[in-house]
C-alpha atoms as a PDB file:
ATOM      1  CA  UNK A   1      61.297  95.315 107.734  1.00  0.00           C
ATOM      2  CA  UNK A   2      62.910  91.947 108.107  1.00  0.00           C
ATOM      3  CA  UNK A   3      65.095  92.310 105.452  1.00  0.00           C
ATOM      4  CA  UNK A   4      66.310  95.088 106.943  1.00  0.00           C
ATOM      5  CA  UNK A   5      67.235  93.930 109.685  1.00  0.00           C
ATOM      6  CA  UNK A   6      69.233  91.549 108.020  1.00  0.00           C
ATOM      7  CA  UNK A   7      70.958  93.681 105.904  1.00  0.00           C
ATOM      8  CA  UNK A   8      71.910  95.842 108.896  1.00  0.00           C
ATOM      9  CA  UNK A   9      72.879  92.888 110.717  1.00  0.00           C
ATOM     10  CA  UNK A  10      75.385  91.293 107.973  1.00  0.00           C
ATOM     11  CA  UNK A  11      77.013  94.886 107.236  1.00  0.00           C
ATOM     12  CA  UNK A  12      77.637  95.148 111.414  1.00  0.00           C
ATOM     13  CA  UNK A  13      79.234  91.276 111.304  1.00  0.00           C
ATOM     14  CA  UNK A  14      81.111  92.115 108.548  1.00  0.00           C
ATOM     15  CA  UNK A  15      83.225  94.990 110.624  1.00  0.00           C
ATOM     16  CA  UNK A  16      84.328  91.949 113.207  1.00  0.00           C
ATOM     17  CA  UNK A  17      87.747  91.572 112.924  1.00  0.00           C
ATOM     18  CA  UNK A  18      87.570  87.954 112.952  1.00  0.00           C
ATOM     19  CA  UNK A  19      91.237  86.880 112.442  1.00  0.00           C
ATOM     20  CA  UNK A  20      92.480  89.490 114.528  1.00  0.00           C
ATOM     21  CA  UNK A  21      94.421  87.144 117.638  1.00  0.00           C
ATOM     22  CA  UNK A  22      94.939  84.325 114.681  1.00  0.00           C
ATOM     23  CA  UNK A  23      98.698  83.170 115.144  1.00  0.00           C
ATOM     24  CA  UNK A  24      98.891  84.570 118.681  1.00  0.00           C
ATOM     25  CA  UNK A  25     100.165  81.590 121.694  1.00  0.00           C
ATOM     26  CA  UNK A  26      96.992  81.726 123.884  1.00  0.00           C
ATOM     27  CA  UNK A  27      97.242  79.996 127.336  1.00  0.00           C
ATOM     28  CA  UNK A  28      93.126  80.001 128.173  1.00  0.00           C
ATOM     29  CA  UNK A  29      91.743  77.908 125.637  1.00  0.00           C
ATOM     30  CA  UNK A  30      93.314  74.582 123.927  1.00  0.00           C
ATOM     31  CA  UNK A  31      94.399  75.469 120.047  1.00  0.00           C
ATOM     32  CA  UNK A  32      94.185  72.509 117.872  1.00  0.00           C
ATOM     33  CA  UNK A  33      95.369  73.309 114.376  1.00  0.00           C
ATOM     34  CA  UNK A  34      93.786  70.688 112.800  1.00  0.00           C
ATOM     35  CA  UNK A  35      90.233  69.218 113.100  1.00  0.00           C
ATOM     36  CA  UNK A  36      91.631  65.358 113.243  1.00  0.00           C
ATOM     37  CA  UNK A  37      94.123  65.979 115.887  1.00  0.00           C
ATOM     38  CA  UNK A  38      91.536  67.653 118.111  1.00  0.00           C
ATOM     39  CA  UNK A  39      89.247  64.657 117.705  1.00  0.00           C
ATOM     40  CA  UNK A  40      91.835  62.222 118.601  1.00  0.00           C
ATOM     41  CA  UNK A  41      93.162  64.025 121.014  1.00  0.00           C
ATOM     42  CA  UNK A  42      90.463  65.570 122.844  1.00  0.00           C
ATOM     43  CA  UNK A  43      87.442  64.772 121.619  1.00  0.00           C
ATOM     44  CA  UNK A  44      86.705  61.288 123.571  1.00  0.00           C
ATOM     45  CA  UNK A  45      87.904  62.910 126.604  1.00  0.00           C
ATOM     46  CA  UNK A  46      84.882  65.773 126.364  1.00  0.00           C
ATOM     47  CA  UNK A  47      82.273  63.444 124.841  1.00  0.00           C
ATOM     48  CA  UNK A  48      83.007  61.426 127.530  1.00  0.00           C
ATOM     49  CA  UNK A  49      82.654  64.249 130.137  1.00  0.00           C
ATOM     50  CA  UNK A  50      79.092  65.269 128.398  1.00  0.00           C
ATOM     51  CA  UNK A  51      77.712  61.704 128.401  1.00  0.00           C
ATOM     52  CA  UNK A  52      77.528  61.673 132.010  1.00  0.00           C
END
């Protein structure tokens, strides 16, 4: 039964289009290209915002 379950749940992931919007300008959410930059850039400000 479980297994099931999971097999029916990986075969419905695996019809999300994830990389469908990839390469797209999108003005709602910050895009950060690279892991290090997003860290440096951002990151302190948002720890900093959920430390409080």
């Amino acid at each position: 039964m479980v297994s099931k379950k999971i097999e029916t749940f990986v075969n419905e992931i695996k019809l999300i289009n994830w990389l469908e919007k990839s390469g797209n300008p999108n003005e709602k959410y910050y895009m950060f290209f690279s892991l290090y930059k997003a860290c440096d850039e951002c990151g302190k400000h948002y720890m900093e915002f959920w430390e409080q």
